[in-house]
Protein backbone atom coordinates (compact mmCIF):
# COMPACT_ATOMS: atom_id res chain seq x y z
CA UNK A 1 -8.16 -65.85 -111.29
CA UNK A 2 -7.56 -63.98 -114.58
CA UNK A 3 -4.70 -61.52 -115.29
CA UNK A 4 -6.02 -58.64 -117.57
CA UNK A 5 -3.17 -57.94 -119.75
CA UNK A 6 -1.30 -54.81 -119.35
CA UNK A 7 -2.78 -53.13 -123.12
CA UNK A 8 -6.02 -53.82 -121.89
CA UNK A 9 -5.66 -52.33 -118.12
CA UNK A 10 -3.88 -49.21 -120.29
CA UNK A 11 -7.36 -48.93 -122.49
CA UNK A 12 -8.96 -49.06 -119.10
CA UNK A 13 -7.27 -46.06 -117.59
CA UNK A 14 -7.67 -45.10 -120.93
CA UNK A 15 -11.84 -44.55 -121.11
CA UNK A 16 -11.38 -44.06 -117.17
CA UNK A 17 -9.54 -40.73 -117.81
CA UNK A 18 -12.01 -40.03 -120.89
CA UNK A 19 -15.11 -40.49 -118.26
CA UNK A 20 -13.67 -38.60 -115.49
CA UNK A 21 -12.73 -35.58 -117.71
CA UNK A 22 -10.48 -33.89 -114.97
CA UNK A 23 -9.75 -30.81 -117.17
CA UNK A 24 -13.08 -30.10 -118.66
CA UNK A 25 -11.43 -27.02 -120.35
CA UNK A 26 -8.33 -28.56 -121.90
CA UNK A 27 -10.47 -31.07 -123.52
CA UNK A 28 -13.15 -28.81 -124.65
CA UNK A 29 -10.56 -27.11 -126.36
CA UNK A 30 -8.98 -30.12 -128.08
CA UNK A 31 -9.49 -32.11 -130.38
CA UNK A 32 -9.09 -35.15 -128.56
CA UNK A 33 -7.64 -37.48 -125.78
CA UNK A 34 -3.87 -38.21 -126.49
CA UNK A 35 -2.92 -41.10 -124.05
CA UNK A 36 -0.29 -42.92 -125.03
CA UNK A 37 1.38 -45.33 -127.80
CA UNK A 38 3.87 -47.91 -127.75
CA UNK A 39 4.62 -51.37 -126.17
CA UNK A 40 2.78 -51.88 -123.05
CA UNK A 41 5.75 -53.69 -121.17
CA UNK A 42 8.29 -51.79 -122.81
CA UNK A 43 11.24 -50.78 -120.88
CA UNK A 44 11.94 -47.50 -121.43
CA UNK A 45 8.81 -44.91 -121.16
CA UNK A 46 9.24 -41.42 -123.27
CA UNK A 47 7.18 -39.02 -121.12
CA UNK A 48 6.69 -35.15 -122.54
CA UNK A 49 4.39 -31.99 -121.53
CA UNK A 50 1.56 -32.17 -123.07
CA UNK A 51 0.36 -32.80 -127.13
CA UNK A 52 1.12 -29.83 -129.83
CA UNK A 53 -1.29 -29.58 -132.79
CA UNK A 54 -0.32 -32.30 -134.88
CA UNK A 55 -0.27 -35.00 -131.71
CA UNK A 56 -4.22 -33.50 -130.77
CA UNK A 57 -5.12 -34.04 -134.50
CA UNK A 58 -3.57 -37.23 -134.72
CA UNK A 59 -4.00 -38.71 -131.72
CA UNK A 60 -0.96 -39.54 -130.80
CA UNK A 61 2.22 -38.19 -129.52
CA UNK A 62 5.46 -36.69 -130.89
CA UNK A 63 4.57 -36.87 -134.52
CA UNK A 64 5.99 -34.42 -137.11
CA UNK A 65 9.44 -32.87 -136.92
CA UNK A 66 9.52 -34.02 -133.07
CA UNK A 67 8.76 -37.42 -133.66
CA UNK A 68 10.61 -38.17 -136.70
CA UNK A 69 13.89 -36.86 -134.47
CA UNK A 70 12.45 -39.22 -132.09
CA UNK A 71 12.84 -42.17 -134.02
CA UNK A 72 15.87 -41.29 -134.87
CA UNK A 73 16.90 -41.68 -132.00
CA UNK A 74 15.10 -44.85 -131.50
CA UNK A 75 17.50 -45.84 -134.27
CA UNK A 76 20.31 -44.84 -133.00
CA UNK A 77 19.70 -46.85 -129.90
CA UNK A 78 19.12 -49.96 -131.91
CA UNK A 79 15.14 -49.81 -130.92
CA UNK A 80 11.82 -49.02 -133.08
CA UNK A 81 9.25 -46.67 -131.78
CA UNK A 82 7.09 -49.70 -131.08
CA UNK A 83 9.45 -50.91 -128.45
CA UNK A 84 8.80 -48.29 -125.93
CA UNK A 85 6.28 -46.45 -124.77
CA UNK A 86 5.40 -42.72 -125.16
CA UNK A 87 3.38 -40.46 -123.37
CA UNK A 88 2.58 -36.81 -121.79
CA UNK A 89 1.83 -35.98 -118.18
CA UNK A 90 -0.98 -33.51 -119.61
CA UNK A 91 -2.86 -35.97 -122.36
CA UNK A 92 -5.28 -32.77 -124.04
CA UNK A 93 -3.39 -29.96 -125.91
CA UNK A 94 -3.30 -26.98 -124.19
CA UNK A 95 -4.61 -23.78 -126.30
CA UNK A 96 -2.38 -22.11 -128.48
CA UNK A 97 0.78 -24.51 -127.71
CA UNK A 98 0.77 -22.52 -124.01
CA UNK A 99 2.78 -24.89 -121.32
CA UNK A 100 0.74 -26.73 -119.15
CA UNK A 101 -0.63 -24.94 -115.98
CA UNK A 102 0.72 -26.63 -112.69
CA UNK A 103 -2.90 -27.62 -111.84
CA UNK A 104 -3.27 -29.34 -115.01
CA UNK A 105 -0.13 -31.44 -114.30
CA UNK A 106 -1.38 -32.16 -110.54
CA UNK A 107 -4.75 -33.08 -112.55
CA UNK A 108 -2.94 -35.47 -114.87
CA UNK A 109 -0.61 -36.79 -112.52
CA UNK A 110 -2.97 -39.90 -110.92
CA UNK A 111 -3.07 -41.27 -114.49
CA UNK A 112 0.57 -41.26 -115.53
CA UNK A 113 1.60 -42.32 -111.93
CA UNK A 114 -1.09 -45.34 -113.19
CA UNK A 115 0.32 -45.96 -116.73
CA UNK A 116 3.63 -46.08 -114.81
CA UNK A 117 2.48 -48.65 -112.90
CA UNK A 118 1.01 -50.91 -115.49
CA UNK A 119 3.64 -50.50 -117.95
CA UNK A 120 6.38 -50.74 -115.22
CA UNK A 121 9.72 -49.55 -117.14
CA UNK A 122 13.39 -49.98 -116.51
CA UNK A 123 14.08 -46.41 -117.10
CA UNK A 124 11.68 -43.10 -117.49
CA UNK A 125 12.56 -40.20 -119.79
CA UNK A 126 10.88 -37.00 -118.97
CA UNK A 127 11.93 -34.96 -122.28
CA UNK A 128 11.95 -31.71 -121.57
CA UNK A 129 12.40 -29.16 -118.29
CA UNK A 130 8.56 -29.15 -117.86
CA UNK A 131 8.23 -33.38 -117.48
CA UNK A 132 12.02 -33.29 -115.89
CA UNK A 133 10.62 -31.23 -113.06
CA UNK A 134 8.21 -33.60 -112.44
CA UNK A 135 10.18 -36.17 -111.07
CA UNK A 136 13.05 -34.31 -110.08
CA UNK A 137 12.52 -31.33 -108.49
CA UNK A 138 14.89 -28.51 -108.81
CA UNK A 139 16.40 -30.19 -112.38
CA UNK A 140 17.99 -28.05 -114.53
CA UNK A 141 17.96 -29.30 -117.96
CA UNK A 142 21.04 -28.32 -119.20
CA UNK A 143 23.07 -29.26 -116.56
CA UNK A 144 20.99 -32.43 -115.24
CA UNK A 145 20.38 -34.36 -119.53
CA UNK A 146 21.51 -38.02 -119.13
CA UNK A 147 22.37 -38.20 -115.79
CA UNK A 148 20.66 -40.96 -114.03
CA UNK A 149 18.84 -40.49 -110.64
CA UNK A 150 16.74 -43.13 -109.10
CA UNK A 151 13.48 -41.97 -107.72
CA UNK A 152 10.13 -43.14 -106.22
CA UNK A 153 7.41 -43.03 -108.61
CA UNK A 154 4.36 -44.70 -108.53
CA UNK A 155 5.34 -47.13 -105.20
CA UNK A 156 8.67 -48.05 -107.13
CA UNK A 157 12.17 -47.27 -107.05
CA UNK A 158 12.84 -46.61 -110.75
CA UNK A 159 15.50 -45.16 -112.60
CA UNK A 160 14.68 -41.19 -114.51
CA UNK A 161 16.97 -39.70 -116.97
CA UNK A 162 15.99 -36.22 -117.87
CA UNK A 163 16.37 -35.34 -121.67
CA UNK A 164 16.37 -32.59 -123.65
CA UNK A 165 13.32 -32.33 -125.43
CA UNK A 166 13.30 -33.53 -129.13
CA UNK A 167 11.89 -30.16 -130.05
CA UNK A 168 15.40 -28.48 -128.56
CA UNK A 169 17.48 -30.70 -131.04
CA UNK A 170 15.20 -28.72 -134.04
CA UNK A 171 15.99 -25.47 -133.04
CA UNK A 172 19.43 -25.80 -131.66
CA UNK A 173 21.25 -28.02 -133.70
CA UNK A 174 24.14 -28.29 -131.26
CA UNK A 175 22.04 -30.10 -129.00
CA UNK A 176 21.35 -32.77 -131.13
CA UNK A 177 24.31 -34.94 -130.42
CA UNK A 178 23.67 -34.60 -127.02
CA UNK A 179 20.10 -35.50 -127.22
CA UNK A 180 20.89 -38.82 -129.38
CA UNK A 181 24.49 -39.44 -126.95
CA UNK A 182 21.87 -39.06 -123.74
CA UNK A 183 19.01 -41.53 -125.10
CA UNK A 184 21.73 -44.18 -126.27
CA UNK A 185 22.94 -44.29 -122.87
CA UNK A 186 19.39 -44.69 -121.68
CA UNK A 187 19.05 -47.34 -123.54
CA UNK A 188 22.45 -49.23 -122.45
CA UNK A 189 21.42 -48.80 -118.92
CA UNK A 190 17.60 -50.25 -119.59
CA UNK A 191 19.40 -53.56 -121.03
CA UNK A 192 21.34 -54.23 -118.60
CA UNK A 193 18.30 -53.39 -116.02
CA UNK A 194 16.72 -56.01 -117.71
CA UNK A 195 19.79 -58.74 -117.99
CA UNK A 196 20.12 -58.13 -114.04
């Protein structure tokens, strides 16, 4: 029996989600698919709303001012982008930057709950309130940021740490401590997920 690899089940899902288009209107509007980048066993898994301009001309996402915070933070953590994996729940840019509409999340939602799956991490950071809410219902960002809550996602007990969103960090400076304090903790707890 064969084991497909985890990078190529993720470029499965991948033209799976491109063929069954299930927001024909986010993607007309887009430029194109944003899926996902980063190790596909990592152990920590960056998830945000949904790609701004520069991630639907790129292709990829949290780049610009977002993602170079980002890995900074990597950094600070002792990690390179490349050793975890970042994604949105809502992989087409909404129009104009406008959040993502609740049924675009519940559209979304089979194929994240399946990258969560293949990738299985230690530890999930929704960044932001938007991807927070997701998995913990009732969050509140500002008084819920690093604290750890263990939660079934995808047929798995795993362990969620709502963040602030890089973006916050750029236009509240005071935040940005907290933001790279939060995602260094993250990262402590994912090692010693892994050493256990």
């Amino acid at each position: 029996m064969t084991t497909i690899s985890a990078e190529a089940q993720l470029e499965e899902l991948r033209q799976r989600l491109l063929a069954d288009n299930p927001c024909p209107e986010l993607a007309a509007s887009a430029t194109q698919l944003v899926f996902g980048v980063g190790s596909s066993t990592a152990d920590i898994m960056l998830i945000g709303e949904a790609p701004g301009a520069k991630e639907d001309q790129r292709g990829e996402p949290f780049v610009g001012a977002s993602g170079k915070f980002l890995d900074e933070m990597c950094s600070a953590a002792g990690l390179q982008r490349s050793d975890v994996y970042i994604t949105n729940i809502v992989k087409y840019r909404p129009p104009h930057n406008r959040d993502p509409l609740p049924e675009e999340k519940v559209a979304f939602w089979p194929y994240l709950a399946k990258q969560i799956h293949i990738i299985q991490p230690r530890v999930i950071l929704p960044l932001g309130r938007h991807s927070g809410t997701l998995f913990v219902p009732g969050l509140r960002i500002s008084r819920d940021h690093g604290q750890p809550v263990t939660v079934n996602v995808a047929g798995k007990e795993r362990l969620i740490i709502p963040l602030y969103h890089p973006a916050a960090a750029l236009y509240r400076g005071d935040l940005r401590s907290t933001l790279l304090a939060d995602f260094v903790q993250a990262a402590q707890l994912a090692r010693q997920a892994t050493q256990e």
